[in-house]
C-alpha atoms as a PDB file:
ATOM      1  CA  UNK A   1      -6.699  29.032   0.619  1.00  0.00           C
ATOM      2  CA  UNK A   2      -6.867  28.390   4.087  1.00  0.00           C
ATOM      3  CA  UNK A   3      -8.401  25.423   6.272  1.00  0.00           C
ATOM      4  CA  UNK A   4      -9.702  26.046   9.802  1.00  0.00           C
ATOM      5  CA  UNK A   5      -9.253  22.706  11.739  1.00  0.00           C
ATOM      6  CA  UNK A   6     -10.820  22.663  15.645  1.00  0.00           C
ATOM      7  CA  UNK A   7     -10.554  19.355  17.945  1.00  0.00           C
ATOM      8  CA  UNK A   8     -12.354  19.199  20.981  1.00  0.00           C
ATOM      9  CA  UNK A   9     -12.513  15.895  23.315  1.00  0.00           C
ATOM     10  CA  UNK A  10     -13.897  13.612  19.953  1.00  0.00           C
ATOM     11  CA  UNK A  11     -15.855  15.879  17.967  1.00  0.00           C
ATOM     12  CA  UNK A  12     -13.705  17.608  14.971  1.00  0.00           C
ATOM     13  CA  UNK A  13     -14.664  20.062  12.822  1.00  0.00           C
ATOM     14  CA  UNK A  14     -13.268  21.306   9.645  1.00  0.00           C
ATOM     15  CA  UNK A  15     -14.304  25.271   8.981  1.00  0.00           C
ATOM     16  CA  UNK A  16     -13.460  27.157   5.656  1.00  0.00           C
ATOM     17  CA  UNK A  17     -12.079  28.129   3.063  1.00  0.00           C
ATOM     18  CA  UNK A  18     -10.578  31.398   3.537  1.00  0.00           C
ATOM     19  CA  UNK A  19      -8.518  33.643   1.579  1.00  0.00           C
ATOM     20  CA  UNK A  20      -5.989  34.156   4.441  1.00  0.00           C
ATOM     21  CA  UNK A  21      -4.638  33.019   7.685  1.00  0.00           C
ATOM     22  CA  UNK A  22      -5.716  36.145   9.312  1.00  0.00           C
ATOM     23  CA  UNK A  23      -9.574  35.758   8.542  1.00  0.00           C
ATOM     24  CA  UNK A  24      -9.503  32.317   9.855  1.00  0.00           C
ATOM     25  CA  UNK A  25      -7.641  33.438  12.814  1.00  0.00           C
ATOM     26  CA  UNK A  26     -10.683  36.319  12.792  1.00  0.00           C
ATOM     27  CA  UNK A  27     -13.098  33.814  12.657  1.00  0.00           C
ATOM     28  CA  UNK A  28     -11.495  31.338  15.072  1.00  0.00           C
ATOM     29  CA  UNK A  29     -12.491  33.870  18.055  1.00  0.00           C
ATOM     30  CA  UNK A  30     -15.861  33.704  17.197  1.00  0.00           C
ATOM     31  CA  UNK A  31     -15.953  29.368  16.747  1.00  0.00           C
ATOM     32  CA  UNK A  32     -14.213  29.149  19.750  1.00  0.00           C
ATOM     33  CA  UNK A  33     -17.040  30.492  22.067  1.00  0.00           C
ATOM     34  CA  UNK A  34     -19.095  27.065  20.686  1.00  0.00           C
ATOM     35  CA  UNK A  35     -16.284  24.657  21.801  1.00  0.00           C
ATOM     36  CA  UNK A  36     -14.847  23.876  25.255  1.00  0.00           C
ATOM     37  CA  UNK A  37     -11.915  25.847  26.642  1.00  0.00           C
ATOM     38  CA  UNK A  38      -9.589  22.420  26.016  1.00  0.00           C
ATOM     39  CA  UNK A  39     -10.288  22.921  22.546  1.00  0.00           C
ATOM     40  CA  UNK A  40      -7.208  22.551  20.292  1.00  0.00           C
ATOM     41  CA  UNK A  41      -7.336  24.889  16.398  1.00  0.00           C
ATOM     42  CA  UNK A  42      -5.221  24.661  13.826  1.00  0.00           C
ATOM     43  CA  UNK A  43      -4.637  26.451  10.374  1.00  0.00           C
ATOM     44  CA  UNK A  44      -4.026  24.351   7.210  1.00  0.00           C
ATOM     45  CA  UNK A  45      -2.276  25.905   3.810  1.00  0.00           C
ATOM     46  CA  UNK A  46      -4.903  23.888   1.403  1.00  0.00           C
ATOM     47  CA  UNK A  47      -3.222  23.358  -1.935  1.00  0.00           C
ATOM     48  CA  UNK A  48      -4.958  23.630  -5.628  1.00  0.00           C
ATOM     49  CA  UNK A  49      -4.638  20.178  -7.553  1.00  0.00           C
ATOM     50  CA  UNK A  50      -2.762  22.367 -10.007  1.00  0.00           C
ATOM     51  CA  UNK A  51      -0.178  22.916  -7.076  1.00  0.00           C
ATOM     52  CA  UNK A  52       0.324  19.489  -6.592  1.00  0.00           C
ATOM     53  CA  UNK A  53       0.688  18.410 -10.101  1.00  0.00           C
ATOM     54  CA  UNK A  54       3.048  20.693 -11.092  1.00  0.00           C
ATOM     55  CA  UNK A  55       5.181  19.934  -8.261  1.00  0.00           C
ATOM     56  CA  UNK A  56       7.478  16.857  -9.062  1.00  0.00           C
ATOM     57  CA  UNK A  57       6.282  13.648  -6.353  1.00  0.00           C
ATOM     58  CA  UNK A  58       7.882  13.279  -3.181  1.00  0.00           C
ATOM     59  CA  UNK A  59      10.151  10.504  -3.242  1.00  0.00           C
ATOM     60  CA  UNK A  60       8.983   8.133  -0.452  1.00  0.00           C
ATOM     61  CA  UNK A  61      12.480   7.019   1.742  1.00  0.00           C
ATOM     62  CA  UNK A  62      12.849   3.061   1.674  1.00  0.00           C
ATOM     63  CA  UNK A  63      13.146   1.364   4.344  1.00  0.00           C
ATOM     64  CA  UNK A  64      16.441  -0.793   4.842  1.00  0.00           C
ATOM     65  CA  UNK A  65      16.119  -4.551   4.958  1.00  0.00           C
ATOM     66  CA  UNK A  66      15.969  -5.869   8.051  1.00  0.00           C
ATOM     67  CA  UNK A  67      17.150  -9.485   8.939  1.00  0.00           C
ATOM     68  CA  UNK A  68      16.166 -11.334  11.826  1.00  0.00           C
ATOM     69  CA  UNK A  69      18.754 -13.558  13.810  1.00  0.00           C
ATOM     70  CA  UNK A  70      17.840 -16.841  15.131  1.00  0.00           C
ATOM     71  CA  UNK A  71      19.994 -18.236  18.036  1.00  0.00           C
ATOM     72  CA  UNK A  72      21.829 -21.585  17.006  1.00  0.00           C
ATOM     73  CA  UNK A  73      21.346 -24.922  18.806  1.00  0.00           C
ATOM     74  CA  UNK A  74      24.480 -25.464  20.823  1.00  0.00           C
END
């Protein structure tokens, strides 16, 4: 399934599902003619729960320790 995402200026809408990138791309001509011609589109892959948890989780990266230095009274 497919995810039609369309920004223009503040307003953003969210159109779908589809079966396929090409009938959102279809229907994308057609929602287009509502929205200004700065308007920004993309296509999102959506993902079935089942997807995600038979997939094993993403492993987030840590983040290395950071230390500040303080400058010593001379």
């Amino acid at each position: 399934m497919y995810l039609l995402t369309i920004r223009d200026g503040l307003v953003t809408r969210h159109v779908g599902p589809y079966e396929s990138p090409k009938q959102a791309s279809d229907d994308l001509d057609r929602l287009l003619q509502h929205f200004g011609e700065r308007a920004r589109w993309q296509i999102h892959a959506l993902e079935s729960p089942e997807q995600l948890l038979a997939s094993p989780p993403a492993a987030a990266p840590m983040a290395a320790p950071t230390r500040l230095r303080t400058a010593s009274a001379a």
